[in-house]
C-alpha atoms as a PDB file:
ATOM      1  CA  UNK A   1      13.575 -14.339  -5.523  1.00  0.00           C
ATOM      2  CA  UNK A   2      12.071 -17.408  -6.630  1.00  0.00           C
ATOM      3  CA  UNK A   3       8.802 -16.330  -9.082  1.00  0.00           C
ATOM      4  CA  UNK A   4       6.361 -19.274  -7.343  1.00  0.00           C
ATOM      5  CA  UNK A   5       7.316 -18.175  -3.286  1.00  0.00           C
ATOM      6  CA  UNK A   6       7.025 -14.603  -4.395  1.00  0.00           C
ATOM      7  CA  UNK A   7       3.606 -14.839  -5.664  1.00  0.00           C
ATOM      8  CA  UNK A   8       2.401 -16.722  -2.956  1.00  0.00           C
ATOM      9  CA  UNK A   9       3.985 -14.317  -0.033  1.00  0.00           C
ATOM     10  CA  UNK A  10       2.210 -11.013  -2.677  1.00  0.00           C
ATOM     11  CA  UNK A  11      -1.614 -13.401  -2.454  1.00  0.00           C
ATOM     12  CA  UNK A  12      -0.373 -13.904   1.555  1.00  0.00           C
ATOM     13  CA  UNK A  13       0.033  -9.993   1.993  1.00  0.00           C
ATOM     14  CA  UNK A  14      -2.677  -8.678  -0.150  1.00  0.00           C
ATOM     15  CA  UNK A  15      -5.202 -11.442   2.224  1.00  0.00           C
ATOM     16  CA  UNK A  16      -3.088 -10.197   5.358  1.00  0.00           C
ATOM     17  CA  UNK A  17      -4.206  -6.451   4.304  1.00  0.00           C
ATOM     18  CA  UNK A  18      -7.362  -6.791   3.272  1.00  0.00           C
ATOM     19  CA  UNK A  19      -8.386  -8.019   6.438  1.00  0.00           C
ATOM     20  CA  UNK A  20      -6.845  -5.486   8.396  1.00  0.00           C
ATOM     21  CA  UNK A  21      -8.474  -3.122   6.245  1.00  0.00           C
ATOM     22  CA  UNK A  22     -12.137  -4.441   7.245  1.00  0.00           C
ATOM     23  CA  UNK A  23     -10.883  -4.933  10.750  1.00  0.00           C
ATOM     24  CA  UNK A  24     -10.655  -1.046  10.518  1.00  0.00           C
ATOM     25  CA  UNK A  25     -13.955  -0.891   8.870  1.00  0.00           C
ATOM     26  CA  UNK A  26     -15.203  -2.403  11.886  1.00  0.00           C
ATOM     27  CA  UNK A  27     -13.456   0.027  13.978  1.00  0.00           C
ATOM     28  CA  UNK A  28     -14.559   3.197  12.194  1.00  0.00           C
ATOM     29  CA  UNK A  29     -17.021   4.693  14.673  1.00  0.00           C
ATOM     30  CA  UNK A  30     -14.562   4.279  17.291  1.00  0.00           C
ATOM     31  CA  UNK A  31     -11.536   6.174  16.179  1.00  0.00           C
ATOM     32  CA  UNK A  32     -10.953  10.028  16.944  1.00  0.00           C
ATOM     33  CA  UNK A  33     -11.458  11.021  13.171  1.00  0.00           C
ATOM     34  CA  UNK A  34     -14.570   8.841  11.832  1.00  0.00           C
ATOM     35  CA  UNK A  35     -14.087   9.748   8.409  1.00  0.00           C
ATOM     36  CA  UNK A  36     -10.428   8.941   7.998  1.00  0.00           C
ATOM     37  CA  UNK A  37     -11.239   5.625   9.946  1.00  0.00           C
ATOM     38  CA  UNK A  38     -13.194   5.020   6.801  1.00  0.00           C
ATOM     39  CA  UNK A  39     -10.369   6.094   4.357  1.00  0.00           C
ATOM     40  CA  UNK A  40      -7.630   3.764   6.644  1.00  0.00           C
ATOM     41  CA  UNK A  41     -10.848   0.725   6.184  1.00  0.00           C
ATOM     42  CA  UNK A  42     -10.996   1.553   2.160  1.00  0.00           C
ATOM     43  CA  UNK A  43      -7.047   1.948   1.935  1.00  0.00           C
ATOM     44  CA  UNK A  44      -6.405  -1.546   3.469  1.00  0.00           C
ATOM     45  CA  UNK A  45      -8.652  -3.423   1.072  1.00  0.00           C
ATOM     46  CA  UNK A  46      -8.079  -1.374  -1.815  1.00  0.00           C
ATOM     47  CA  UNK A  47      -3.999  -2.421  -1.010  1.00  0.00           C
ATOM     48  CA  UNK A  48      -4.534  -6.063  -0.091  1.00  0.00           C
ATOM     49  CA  UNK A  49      -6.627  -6.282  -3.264  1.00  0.00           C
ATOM     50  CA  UNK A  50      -3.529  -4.433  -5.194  1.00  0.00           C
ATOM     51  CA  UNK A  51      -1.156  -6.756  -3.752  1.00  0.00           C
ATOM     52  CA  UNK A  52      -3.447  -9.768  -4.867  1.00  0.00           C
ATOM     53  CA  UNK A  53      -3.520  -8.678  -8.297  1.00  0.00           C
ATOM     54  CA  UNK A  54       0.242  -8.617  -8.290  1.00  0.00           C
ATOM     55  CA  UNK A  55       0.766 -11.632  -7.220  1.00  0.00           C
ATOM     56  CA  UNK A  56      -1.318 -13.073  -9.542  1.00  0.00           C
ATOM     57  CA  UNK A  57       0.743 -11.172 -12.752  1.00  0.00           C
ATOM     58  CA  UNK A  58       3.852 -11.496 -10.834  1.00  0.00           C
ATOM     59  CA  UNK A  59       5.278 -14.225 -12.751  1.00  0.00           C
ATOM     60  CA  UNK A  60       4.369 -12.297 -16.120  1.00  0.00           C
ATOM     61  CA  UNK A  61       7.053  -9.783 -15.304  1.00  0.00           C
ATOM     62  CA  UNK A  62      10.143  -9.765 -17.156  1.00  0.00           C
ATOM     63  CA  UNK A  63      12.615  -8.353 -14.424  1.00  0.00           C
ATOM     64  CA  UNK A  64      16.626  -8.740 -13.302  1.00  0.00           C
ATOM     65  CA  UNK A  65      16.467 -10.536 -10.115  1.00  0.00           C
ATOM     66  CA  UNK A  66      17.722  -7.579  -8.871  1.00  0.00           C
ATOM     67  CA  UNK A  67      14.827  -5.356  -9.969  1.00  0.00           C
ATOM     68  CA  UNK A  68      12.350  -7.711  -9.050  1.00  0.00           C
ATOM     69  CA  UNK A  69      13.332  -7.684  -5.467  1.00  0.00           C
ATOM     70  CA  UNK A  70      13.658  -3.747  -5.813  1.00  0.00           C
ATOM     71  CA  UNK A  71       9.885  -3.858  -6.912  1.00  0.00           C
ATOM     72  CA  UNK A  72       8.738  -6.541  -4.569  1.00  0.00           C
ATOM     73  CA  UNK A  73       9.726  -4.568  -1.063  1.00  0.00           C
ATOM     74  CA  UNK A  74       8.956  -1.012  -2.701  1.00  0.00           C
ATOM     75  CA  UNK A  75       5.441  -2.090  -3.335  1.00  0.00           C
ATOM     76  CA  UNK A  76       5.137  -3.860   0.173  1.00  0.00           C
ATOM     77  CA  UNK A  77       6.550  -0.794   1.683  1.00  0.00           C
ATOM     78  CA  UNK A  78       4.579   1.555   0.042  1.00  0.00           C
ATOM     79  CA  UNK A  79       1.083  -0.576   0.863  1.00  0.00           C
ATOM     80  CA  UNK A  80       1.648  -1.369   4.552  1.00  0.00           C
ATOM     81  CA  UNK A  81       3.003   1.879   5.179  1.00  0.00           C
ATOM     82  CA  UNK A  82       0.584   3.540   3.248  1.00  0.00           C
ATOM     83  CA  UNK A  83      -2.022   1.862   5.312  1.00  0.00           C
ATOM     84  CA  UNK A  84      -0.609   2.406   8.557  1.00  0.00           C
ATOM     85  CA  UNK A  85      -0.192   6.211   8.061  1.00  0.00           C
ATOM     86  CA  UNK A  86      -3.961   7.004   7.373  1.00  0.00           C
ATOM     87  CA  UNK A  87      -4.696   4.263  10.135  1.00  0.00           C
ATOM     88  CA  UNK A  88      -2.980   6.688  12.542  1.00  0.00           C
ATOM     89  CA  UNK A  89      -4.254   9.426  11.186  1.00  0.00           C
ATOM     90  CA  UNK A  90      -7.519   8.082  12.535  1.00  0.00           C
ATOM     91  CA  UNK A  91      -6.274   7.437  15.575  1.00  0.00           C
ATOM     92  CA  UNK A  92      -4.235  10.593  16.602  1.00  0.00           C
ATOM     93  CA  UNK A  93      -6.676  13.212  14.651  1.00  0.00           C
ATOM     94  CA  UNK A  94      -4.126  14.312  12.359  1.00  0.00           C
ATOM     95  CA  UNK A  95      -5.462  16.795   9.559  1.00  0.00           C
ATOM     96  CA  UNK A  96      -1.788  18.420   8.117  1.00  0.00           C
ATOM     97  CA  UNK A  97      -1.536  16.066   4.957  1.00  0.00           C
ATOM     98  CA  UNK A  98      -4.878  15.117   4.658  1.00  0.00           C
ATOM     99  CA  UNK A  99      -7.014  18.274   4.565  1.00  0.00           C
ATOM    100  CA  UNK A 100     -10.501  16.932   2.974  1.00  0.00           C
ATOM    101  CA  UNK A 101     -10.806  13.695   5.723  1.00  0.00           C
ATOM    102  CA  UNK A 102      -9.001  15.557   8.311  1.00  0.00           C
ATOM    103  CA  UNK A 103     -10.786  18.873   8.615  1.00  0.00           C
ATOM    104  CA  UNK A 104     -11.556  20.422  12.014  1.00  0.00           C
ATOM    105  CA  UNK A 105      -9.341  18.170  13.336  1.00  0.00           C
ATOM    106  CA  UNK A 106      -6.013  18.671  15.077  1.00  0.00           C
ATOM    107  CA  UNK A 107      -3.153  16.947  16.392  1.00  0.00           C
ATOM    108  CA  UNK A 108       0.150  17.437  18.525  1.00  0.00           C
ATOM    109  CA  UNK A 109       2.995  18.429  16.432  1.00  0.00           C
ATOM    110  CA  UNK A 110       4.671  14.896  16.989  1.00  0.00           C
ATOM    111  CA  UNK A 111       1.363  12.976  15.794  1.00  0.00           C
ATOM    112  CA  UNK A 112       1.646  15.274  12.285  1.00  0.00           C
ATOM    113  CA  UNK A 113       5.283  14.380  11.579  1.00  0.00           C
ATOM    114  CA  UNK A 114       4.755  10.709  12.008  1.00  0.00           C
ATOM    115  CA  UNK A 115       1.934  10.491  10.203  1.00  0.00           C
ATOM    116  CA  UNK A 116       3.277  12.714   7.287  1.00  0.00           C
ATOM    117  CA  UNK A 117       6.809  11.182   7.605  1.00  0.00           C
ATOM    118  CA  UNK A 118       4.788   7.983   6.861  1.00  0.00           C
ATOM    119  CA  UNK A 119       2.848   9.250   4.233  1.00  0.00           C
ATOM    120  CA  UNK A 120       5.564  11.581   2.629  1.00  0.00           C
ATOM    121  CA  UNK A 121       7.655   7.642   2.000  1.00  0.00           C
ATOM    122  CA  UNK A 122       4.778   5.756   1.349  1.00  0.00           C
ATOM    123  CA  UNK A 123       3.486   7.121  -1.899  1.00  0.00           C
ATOM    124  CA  UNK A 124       6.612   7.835  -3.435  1.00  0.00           C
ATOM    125  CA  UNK A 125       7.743   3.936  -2.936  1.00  0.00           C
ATOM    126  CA  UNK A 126       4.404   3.105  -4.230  1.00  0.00           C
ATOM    127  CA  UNK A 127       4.876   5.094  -7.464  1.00  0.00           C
ATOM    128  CA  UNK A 128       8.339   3.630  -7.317  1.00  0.00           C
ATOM    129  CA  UNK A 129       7.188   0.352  -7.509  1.00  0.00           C
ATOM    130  CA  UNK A 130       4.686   0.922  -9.981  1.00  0.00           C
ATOM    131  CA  UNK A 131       7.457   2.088 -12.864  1.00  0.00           C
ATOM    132  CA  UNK A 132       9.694  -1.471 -12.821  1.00  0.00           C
ATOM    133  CA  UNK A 133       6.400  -3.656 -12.398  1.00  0.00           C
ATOM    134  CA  UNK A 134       5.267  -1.797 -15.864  1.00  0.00           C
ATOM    135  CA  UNK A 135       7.968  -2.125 -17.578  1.00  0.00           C
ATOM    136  CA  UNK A 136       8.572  -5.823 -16.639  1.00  0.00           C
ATOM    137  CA  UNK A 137       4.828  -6.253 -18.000  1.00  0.00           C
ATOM    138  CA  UNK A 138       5.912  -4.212 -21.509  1.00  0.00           C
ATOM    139  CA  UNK A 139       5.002  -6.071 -25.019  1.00  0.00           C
ATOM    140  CA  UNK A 140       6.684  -9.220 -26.276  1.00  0.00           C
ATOM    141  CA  UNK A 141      10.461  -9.893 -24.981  1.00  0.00           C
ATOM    142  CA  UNK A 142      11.175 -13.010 -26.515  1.00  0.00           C
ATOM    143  CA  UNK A 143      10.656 -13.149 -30.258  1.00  0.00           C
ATOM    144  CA  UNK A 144       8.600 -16.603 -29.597  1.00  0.00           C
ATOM    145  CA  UNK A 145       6.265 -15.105 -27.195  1.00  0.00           C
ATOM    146  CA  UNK A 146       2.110 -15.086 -28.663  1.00  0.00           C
END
């Protein structure tokens, strides 16, 4: 992956979901579970403005190509999916995996596993992600470097 494209496509998704993050803000009063409408509205512009961050670093990382592509479509999965799961979690009144915004509320047995399936993949590619990106950002590599 080209350093250059790939920051631009990480500024391109972090804009992409921070808007749909205060397109949910918007929505909050109108989903089944107000209060995890507001955690799907802060998790979509707290992972756009992740994703923007990266991309701005991105080309400070000192990565195989291979482990830079690893990182790039870990942390994209673990955003948008991230954001999707608490967006339905809103939406279908789930409560299973997320007991504090989801109290009192209850959903079919179906909604649960999708949204936990989501959220059970999410976070761990997330925290996935996280490990290469920090190490590709560790000290001096080249004995040159300021």
């Amino acid at each position: 992956m080209r350093t250059r494209e790939t920051r631009r496509r990480l500024f391109w998704h972090g804009v992409f979901l921070f808007l749909l993050g205060l397109l949910a803000g918007v929505a909050v009063p109108a989903f089944a579970n107000p209060r995890m409408g507001l955690a799907a509205h802060l998790a979509g512009v707290m992972s756009g403005t992740f994703l923007a961050v990266l991309g701005a670093l991105w080309g400070e990382l000192r990565l195989s190509p291979r482990m830079t592509a690893v990182a790039f479509w870990l942390v994209l999965y673990g955003m948008y999916v991230g954001w999707a799961a608490v967006l339905l979690a809103a939406v279908f009144d789930t409560s299973m995996l997320t007991p504090m915004a989801g109290a009192g509320h209850t959903a079919a047995a179906w909604q649960e596993a999708v949204v936990n399936a989501a959220l059970l993949t999410s976070a761990p590619a997330a925290i996935a992600a996280c490990l290469p990106i920090l190490w590709g950002l560790r000290g001096r590599v080249w004995p040159n470097d300021p």
